[in-house]
Protein backbone atom coordinates (compact mmCIF):
# COMPACT_ATOMS: atom_id res chain seq x y z
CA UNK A 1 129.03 104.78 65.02
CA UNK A 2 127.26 105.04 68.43
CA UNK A 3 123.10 104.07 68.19
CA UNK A 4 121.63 107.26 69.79
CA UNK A 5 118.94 105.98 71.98
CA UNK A 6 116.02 108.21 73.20
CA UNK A 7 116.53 107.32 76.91
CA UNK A 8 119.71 106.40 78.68
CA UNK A 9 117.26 104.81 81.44
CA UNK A 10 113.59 103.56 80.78
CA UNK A 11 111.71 101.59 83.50
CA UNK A 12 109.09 99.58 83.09
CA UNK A 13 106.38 99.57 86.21
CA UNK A 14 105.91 102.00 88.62
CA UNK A 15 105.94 100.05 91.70
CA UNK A 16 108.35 100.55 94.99
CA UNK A 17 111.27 99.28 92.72
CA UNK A 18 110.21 101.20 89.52
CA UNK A 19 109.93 104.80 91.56
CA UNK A 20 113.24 104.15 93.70
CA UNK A 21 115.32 103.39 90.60
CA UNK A 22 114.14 105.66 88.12
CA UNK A 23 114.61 108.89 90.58
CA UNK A 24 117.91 107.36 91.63
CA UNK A 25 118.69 107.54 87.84
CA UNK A 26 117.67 110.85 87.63
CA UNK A 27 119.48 112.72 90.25
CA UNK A 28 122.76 110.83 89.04
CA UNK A 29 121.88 113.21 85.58
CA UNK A 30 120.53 110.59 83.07
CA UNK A 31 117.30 111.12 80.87
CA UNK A 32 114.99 108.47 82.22
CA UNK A 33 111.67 107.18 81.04
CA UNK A 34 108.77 105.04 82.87
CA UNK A 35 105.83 103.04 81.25
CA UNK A 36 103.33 102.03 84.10
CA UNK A 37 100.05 100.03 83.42
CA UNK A 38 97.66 98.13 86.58
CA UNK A 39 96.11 95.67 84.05
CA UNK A 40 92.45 95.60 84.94
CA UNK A 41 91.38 92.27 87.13
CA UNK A 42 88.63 90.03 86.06
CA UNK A 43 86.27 92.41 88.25
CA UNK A 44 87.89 95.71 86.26
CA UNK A 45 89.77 96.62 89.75
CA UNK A 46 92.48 99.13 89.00
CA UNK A 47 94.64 101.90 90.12
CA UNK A 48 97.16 104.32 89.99
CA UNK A 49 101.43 104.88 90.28
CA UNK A 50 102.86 102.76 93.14
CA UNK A 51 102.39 99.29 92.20
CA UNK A 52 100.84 96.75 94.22
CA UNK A 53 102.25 98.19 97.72
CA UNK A 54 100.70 102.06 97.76
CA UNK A 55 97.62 100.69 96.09
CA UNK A 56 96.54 96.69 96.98
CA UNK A 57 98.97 96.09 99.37
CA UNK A 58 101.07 97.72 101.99
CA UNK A 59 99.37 100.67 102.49
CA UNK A 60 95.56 99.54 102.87
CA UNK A 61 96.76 96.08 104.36
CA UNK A 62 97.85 98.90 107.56
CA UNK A 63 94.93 100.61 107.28
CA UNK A 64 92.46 98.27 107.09
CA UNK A 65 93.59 96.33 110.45
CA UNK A 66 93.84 99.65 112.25
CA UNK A 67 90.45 100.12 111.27
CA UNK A 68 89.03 96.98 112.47
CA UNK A 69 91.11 97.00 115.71
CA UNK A 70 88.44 100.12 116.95
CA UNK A 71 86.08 97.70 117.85
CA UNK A 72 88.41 95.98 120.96
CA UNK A 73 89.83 99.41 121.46
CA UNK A 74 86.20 100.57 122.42
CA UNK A 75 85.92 97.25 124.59
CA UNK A 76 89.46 98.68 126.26
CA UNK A 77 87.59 102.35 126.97
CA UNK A 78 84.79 100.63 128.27
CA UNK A 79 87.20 99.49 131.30
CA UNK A 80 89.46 102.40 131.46
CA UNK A 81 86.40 103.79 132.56
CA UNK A 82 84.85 105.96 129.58
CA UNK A 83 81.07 106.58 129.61
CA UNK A 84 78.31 106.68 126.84
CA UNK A 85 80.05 104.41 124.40
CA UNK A 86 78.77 100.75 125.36
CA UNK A 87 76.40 101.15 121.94
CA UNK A 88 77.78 98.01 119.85
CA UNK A 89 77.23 100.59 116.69
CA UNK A 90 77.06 99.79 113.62
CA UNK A 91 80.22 99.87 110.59
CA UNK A 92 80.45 101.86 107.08
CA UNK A 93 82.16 99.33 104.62
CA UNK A 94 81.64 101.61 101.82
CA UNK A 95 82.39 104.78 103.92
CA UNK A 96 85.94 102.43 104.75
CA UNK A 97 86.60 101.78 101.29
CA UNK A 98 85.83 105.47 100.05
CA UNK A 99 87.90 106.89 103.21
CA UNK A 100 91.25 104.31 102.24
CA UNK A 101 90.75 104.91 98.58
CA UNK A 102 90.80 108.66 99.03
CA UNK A 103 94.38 108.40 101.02
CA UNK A 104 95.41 106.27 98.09
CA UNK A 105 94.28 108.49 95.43
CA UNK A 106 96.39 111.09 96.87
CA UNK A 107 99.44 109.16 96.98
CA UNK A 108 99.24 108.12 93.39
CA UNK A 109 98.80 111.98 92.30
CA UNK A 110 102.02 112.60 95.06
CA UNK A 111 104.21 109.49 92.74
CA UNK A 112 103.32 111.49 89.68
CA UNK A 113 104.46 115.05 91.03
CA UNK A 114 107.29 113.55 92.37
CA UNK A 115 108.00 111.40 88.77
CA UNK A 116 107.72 114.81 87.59
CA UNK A 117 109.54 117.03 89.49
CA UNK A 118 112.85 114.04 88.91
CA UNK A 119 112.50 115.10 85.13
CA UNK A 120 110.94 111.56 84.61
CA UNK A 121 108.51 111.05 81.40
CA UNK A 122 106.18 108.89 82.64
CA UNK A 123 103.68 106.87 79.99
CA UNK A 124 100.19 104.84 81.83
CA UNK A 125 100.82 102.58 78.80
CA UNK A 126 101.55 98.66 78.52
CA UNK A 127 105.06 98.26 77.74
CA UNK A 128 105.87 95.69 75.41
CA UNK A 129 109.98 95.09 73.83
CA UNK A 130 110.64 94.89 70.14
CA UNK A 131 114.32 93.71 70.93
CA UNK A 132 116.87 94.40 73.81
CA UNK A 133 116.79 98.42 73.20
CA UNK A 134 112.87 98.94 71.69
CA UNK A 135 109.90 99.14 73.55
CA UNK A 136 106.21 99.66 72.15
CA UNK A 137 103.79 101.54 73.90
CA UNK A 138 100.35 100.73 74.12
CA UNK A 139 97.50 103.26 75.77
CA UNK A 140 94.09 102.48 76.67
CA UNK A 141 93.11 103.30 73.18
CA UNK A 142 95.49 101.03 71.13
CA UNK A 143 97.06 104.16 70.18
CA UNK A 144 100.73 102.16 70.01
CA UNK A 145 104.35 104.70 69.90
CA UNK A 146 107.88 103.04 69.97
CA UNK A 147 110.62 104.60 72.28
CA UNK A 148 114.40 103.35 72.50
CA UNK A 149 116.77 103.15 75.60
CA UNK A 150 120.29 102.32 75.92
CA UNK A 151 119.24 100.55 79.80
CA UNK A 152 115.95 98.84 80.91
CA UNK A 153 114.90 97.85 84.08
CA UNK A 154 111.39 95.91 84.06
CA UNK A 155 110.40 95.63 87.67
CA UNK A 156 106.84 94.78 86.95
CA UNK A 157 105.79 93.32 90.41
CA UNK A 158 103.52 90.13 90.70
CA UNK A 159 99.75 89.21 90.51
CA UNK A 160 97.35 87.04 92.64
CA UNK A 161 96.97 83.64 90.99
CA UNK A 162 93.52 83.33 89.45
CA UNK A 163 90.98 80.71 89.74
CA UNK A 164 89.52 79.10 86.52
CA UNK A 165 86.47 81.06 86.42
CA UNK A 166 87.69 84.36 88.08
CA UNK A 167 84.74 86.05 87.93
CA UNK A 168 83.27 84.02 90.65
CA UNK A 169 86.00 85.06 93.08
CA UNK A 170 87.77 88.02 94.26
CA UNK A 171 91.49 88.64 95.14
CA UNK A 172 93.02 91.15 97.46
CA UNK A 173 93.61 93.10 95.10
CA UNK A 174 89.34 93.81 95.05
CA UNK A 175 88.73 93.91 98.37
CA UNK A 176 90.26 97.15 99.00
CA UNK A 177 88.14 98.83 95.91
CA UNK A 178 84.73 96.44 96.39
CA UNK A 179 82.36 99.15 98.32
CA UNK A 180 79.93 96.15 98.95
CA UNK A 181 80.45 94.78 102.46
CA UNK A 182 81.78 91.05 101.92
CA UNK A 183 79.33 89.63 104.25
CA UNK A 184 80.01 85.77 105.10
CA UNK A 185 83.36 85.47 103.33
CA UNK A 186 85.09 82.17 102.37
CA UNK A 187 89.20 83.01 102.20
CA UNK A 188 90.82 80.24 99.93
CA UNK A 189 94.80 79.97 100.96
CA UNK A 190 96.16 80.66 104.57
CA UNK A 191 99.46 82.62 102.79
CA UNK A 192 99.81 85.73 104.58
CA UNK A 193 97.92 87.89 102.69
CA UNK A 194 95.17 85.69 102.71
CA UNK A 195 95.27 85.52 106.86
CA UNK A 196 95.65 89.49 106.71
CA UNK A 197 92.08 89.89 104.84
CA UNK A 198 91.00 86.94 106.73
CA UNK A 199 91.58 88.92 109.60
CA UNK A 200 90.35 92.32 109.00
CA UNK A 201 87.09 91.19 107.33
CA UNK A 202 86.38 89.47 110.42
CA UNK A 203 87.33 92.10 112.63
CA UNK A 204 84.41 94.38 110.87
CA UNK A 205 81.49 91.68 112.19
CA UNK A 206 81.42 89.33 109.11
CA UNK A 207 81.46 85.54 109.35
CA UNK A 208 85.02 84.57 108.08
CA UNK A 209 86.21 81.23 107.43
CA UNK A 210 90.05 80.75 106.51
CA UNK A 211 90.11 77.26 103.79
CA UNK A 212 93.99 75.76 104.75
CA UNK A 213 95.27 72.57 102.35
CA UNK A 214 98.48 72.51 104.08
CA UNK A 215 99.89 74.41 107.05
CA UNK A 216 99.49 78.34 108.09
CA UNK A 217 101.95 80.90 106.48
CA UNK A 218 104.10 77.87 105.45
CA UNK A 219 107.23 80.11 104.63
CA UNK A 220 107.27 81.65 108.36
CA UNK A 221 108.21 80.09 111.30
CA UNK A 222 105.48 77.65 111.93
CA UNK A 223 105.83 77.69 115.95
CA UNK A 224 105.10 81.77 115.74
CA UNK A 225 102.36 81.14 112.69
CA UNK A 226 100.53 78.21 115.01
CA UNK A 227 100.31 81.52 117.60
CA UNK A 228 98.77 84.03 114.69
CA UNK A 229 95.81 80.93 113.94
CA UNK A 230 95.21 80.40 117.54
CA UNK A 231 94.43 83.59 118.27
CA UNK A 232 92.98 84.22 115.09
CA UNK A 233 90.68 80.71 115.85
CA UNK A 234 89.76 82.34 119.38
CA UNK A 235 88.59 85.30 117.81
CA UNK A 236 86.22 83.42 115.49
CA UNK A 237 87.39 82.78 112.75
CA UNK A 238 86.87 79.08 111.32
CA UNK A 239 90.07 77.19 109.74
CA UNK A 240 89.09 74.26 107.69
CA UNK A 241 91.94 72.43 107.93
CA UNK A 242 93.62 69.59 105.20
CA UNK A 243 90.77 70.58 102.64
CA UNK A 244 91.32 70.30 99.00
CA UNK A 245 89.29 72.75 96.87
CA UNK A 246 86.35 70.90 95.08
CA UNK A 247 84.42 73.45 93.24
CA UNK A 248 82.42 76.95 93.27
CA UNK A 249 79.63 77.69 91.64
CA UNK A 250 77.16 80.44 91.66
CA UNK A 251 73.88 80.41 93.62
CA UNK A 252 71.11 82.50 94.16
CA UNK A 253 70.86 84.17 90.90
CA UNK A 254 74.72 84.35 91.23
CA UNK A 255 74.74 86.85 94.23
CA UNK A 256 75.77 84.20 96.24
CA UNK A 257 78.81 81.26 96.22
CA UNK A 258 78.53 77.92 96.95
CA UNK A 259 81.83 75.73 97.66
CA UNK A 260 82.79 72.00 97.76
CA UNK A 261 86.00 70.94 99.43
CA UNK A 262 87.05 67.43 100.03
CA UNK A 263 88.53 66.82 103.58
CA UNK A 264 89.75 63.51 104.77
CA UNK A 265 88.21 61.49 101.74
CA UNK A 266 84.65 63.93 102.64
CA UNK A 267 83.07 66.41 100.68
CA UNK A 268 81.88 69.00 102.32
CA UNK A 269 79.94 72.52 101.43
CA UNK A 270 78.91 75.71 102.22
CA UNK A 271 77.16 79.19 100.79
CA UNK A 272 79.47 82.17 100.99
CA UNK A 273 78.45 86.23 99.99
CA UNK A 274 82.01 86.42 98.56
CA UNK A 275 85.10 84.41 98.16
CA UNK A 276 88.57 85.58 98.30
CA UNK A 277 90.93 83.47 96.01
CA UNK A 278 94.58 83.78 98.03
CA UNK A 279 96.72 80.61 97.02
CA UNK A 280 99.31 83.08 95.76
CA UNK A 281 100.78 85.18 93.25
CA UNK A 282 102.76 85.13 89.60
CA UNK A 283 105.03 87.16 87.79
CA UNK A 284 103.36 89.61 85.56
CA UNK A 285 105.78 89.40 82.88
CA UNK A 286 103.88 86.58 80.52
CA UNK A 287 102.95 89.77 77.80
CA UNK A 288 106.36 91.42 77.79
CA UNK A 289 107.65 89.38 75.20
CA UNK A 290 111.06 88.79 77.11
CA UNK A 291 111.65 85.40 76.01
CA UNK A 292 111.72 85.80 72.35
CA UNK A 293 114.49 88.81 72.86
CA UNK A 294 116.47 86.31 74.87
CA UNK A 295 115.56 87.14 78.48
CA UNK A 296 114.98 83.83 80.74
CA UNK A 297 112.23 82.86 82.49
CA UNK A 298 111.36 80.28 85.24
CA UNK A 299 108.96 78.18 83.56
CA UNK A 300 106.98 77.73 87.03
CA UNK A 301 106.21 81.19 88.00
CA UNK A 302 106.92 83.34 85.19
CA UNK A 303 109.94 84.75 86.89
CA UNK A 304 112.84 86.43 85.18
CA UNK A 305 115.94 84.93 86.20
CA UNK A 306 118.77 88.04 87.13
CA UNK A 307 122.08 87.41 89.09
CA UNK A 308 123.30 88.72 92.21
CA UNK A 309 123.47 92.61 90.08
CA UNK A 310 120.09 92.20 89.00
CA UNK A 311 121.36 91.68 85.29
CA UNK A 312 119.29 89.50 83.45
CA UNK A 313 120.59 87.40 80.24
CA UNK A 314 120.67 90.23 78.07
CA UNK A 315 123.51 92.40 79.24
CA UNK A 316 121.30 96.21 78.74
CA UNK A 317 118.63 94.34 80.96
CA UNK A 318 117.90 94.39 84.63
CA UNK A 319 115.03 93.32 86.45
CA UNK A 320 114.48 93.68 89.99
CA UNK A 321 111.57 93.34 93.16
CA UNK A 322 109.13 90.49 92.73
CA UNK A 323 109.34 89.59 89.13
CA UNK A 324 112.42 87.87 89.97
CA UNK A 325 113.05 84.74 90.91
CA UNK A 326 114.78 83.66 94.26
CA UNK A 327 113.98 87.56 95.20
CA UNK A 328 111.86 87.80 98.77
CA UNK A 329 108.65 89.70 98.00
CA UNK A 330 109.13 92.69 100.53
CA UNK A 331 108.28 96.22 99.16
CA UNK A 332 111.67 97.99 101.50
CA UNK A 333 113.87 95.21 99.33
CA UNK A 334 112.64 96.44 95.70
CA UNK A 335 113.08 99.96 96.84
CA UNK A 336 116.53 99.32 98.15
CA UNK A 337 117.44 97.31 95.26
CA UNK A 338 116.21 99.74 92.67
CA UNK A 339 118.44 102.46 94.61
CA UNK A 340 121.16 100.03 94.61
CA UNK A 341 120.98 98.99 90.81
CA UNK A 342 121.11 102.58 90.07
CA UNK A 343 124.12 103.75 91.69
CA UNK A 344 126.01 100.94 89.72
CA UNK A 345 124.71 101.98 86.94
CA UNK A 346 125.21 105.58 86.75
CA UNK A 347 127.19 106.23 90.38
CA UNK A 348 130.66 104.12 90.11
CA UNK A 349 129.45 101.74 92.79
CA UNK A 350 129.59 98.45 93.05
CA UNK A 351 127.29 97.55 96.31
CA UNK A 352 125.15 94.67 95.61
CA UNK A 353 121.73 93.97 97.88
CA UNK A 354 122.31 92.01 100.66
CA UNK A 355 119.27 90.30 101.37
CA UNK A 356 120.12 88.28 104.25
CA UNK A 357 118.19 89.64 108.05
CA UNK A 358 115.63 91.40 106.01
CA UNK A 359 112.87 92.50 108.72
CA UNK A 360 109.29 91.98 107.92
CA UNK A 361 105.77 92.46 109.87
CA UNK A 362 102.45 90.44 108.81
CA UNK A 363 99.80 92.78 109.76
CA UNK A 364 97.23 89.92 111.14
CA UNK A 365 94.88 90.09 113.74
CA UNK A 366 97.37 89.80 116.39
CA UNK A 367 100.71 90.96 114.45
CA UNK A 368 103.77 88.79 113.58
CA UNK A 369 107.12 90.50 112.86
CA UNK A 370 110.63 88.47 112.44
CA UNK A 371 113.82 88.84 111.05
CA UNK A 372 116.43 86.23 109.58
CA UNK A 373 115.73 82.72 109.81
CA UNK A 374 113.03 80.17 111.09
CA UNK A 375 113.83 77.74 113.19
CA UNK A 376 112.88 74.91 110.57
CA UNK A 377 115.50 77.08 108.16
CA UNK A 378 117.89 77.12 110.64
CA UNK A 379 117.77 73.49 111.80
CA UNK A 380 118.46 72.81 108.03
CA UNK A 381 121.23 75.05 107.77
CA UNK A 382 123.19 74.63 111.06
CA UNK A 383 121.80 71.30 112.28
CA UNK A 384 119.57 71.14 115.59
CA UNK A 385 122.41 70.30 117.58
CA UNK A 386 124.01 73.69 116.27
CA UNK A 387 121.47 76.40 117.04
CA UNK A 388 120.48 77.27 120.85
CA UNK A 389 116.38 78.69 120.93
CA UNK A 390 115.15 81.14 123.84
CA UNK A 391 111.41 81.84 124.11
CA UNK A 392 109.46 84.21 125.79
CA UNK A 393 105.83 84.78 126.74
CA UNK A 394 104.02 87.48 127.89
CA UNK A 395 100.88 89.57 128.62
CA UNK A 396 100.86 93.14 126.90
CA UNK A 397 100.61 96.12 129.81
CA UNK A 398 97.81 97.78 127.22
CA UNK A 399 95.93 94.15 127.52
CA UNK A 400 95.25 94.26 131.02
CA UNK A 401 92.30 97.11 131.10
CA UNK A 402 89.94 94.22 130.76
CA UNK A 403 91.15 89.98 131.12
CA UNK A 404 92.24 88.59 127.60
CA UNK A 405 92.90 84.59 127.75
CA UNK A 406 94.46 85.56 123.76
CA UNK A 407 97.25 87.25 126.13
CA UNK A 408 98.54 83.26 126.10
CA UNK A 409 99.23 83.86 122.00
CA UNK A 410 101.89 86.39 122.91
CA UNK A 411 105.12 85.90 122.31
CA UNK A 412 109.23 86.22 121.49
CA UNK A 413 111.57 83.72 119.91
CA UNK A 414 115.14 84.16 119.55
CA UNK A 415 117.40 81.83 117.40
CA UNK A 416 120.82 81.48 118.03
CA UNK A 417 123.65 79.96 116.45
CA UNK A 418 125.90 78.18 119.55
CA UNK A 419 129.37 78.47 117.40
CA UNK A 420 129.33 82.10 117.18
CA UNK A 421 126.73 83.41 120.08
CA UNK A 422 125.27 85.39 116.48
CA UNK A 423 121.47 86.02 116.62
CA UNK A 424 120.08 84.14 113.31
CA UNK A 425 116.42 84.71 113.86
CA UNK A 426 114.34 86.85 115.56
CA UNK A 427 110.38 85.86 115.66
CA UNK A 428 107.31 88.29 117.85
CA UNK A 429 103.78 88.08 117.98
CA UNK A 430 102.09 90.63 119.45
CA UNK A 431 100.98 94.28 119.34
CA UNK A 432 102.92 96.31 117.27
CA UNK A 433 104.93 93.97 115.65
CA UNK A 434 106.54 96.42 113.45
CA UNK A 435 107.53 99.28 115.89
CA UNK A 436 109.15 96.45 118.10
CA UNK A 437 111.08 94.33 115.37
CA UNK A 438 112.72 97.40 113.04
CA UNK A 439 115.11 98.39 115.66
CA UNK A 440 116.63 95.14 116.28
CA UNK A 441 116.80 94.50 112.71
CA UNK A 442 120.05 97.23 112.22
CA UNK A 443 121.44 95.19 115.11
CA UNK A 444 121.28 91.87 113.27
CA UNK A 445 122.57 93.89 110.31
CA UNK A 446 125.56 94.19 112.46
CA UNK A 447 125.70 90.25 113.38
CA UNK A 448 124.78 91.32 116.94
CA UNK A 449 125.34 88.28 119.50
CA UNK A 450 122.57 87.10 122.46
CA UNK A 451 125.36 88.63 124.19
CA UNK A 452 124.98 91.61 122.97
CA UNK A 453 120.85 91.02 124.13
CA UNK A 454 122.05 90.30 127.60
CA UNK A 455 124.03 93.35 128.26
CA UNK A 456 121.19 95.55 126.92
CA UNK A 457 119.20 97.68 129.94
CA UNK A 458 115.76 97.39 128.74
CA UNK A 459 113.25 100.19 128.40
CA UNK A 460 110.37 99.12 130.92
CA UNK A 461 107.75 98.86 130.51
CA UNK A 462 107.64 97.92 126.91
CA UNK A 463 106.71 95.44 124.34
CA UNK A 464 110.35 95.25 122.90
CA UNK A 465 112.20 94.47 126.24
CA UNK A 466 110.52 91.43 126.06
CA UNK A 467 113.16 90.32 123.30
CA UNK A 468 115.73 91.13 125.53
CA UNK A 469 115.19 89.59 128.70
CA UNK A 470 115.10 86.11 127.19
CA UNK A 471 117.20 83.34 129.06
């Protein structure tokens, strides 16, 4: 006899993955279920439905740049010949974070209509599984219920690593709730997320200092990330460079941070208002209780370990977006994946996600946007001798109001592969990063050629015809 189950579908976490999946269940007619909980961070930051990307990521990582660009933009009217606005003026950080929060609130109450209007039942309670088909429920309360499903797809996103006494730092996820301005700040970890906050905190008028062990953005193309610090550097904000984290401690009746780094066999100091702890992020699947049921895990980073149709080692579970391992961390991928998983599920299909030429955009100072491989990834892949690199450089039209020497930080970067003629990587710094580099990912979706590039008529003038024109 058949086990009736009380959902055909229940997802646990209501991130980009968790939303696209669960309404792709839906409309294919199958009763679907979501449990969705933000854990509260060491400084009781939390939020609402849309994971990490509507509420400490994507979303206020646009807006807060745009918001700190106003200041040059103002320098730009200045030139162009606009009158009473040389006042300096002075910035709202709490009137920011009240005005960014507000556009977020209204998203997360927008995810729950929309939850709703699917058919979706959707719990704000800790999920936790019994065995492969059980889950308890846990509310705010304690209050505990147990619900049953045939399918489960945990897609519970990632965390920012935590220092050992977190309540002396911040992550990103706080800076986009903390309505005290940051003052000097002290960013620990040059990953991209840390360079983004780097960037915008400094582009509001506070002291910013960017602590590197390594190299910048070490997972990007690292001729294109030396161009994000140098302009970053020329701006004014400080890299310290090959420093190991020492210590921090609290000063000043703990309103105040003071750091210890060791650089070239040196310790070093300094006081900071606030510290932002960005070495990187985890799996937040350590309380699920996966392992016990017979789901794997990657030791390292908590990730759940799913094959190429997202199915993990227990055949009713999937698990998809950034809690899995060997997955890129992209919000567009979960979503597409989550669609994807669904319509296998439920829709006869049997299209897996393709995640090779996946566009991106870091939303730094001056903006980085690529697609495919770096050239250090593709010298390892197709040898030096078997990849063919054009470059470009070039002064934005919209830069030339007033003289810019960061103009010299622009730039394009095409990598080829000399066999085939097949563009493998495409790499721009610049303004607008992301308007320029979606468009040319479809046509590395369809294993366009530099050919291809060379018998394109360019729109002029434009920021994008500058990946064009490359010879």
């Amino acid at each position: 006899m058949l086990k009736k189950f009380q959902y055909d579908l229940f997802v646990i976490g209501g991130g980009a993955g968790g939303l696209a999946s669960s309404k792709a269940s839906a409309l294919l007619g199958k009763k679907v279920g979501m449990a969705d909980f933000a854990t509260p961070s060491p400084h009781a930051t939390t939020w609402g439905t849309g994971g990490t990307c509507v509420n400490v990521g994507c979303v206020p990582t646009k807006l807060m740049p745009f918001s700190a660009r106003m200041g040059e933009i103002r320098k730009d009217q200045i030139a162009a010949g606009y009158q009473g606005i040389e006042s300096e003026g002075k910035h709202n950080w709490k009137q920011l974070i009240e005005t960014v929060q507000k556009h977020i609130k209204e998203l997360n109450v927008r995810q729950e209509s929309s939850l709703k209007d699917h058919g979706i039942e959707y719990y704000n309670k800790f999920a936790k599984f019994i065995d492969r088909h059980t889950i308890e429920l846990t509310d705010l309360k304690g209050e505990k219920e147990i619900i049953s499903a045939k399918n489960i797809i945990v897609c519970v996103g990632s965390r920012p690593m935590l220092y050992e006494d977190p309540k002396l730092v911040i992550t990103s996820e706080d800076v986009f709730q903390q309505t005290t301005p940051p003052g000097k700040t002290l960013v620990i970890g040059a990953s991209y997320v840390g360079l983004e906050c780097a960037g915008f905190i400094h582009g509001f008028g506070y002291d910013t200092t960017v602590l590197v062990r390594t190299r910048v953005m070490r997972n990007f193309d690292q001729e294109m990330a030396s161009k994000v610090e140098g302009y970053m550097s020329d701006n004014g904000i400080k890299f310290v460079k090959r420093a190991l984290l020492q210590s921090i401690s609290a000063v000043d009746n703990g309103k105040r941070r003071l750091v210890k780094w060791v650089r070239d066999g040196v310790v070093e100091e300094d006081i900071y208002d606030t510290v932002l702890y960005g070495i990187g992020r985890q799996a937040s699947t350590k309380q699920l209780n996966l392992e016990p049921i017979g789901v794997k895990i990657d030791a390292r980073n908590y990730k759940i370990i799913a094959d190429d149709y997202d199915r993990t080692t227990v055949d009713n579970i999937y698990a998809i977006g950034d809690c899995c391992l060997n997955r890129l961390e992209y919000t567009p991928i979960a979503v597409m994946a989550g669609r994807k998983l669904a319509k296998r599920l439920y829709g006869n299909s049997n299209e897996i996600m393709d995640y090779a030429d996946v566009a991106t955009t870091i939303y730094t100072p001056i903006e980085y946007g690529c697609i495919g491989l770096s050239e250090e990834r593709a010298q390892q892949k197709y040898g030096q001798d078997g990849i063919k690199i054009y470059r470009s450089h070039f002064k934005p039209l919209q830069w030339s109001f007033r003289q810019r020497d960061d103009a010299k930080y622009c730039g394009g970067k095409l990598i080829v592969h000399k066999e085939s003629d097949r563009i493998i990587g495409f790499h721009y710094v610049g303004p607008e990063a992301a308007e320029v580099t979606q468009g040319f990912a479809v046509a590395m979706k369809m294993k366009c050629t530099k050919r291809d590039f060379d018998n394109t008529v360019s729109i002029h003038p434009s920021l994008a015809e500058e990946m064009i024109l490359m010879k």
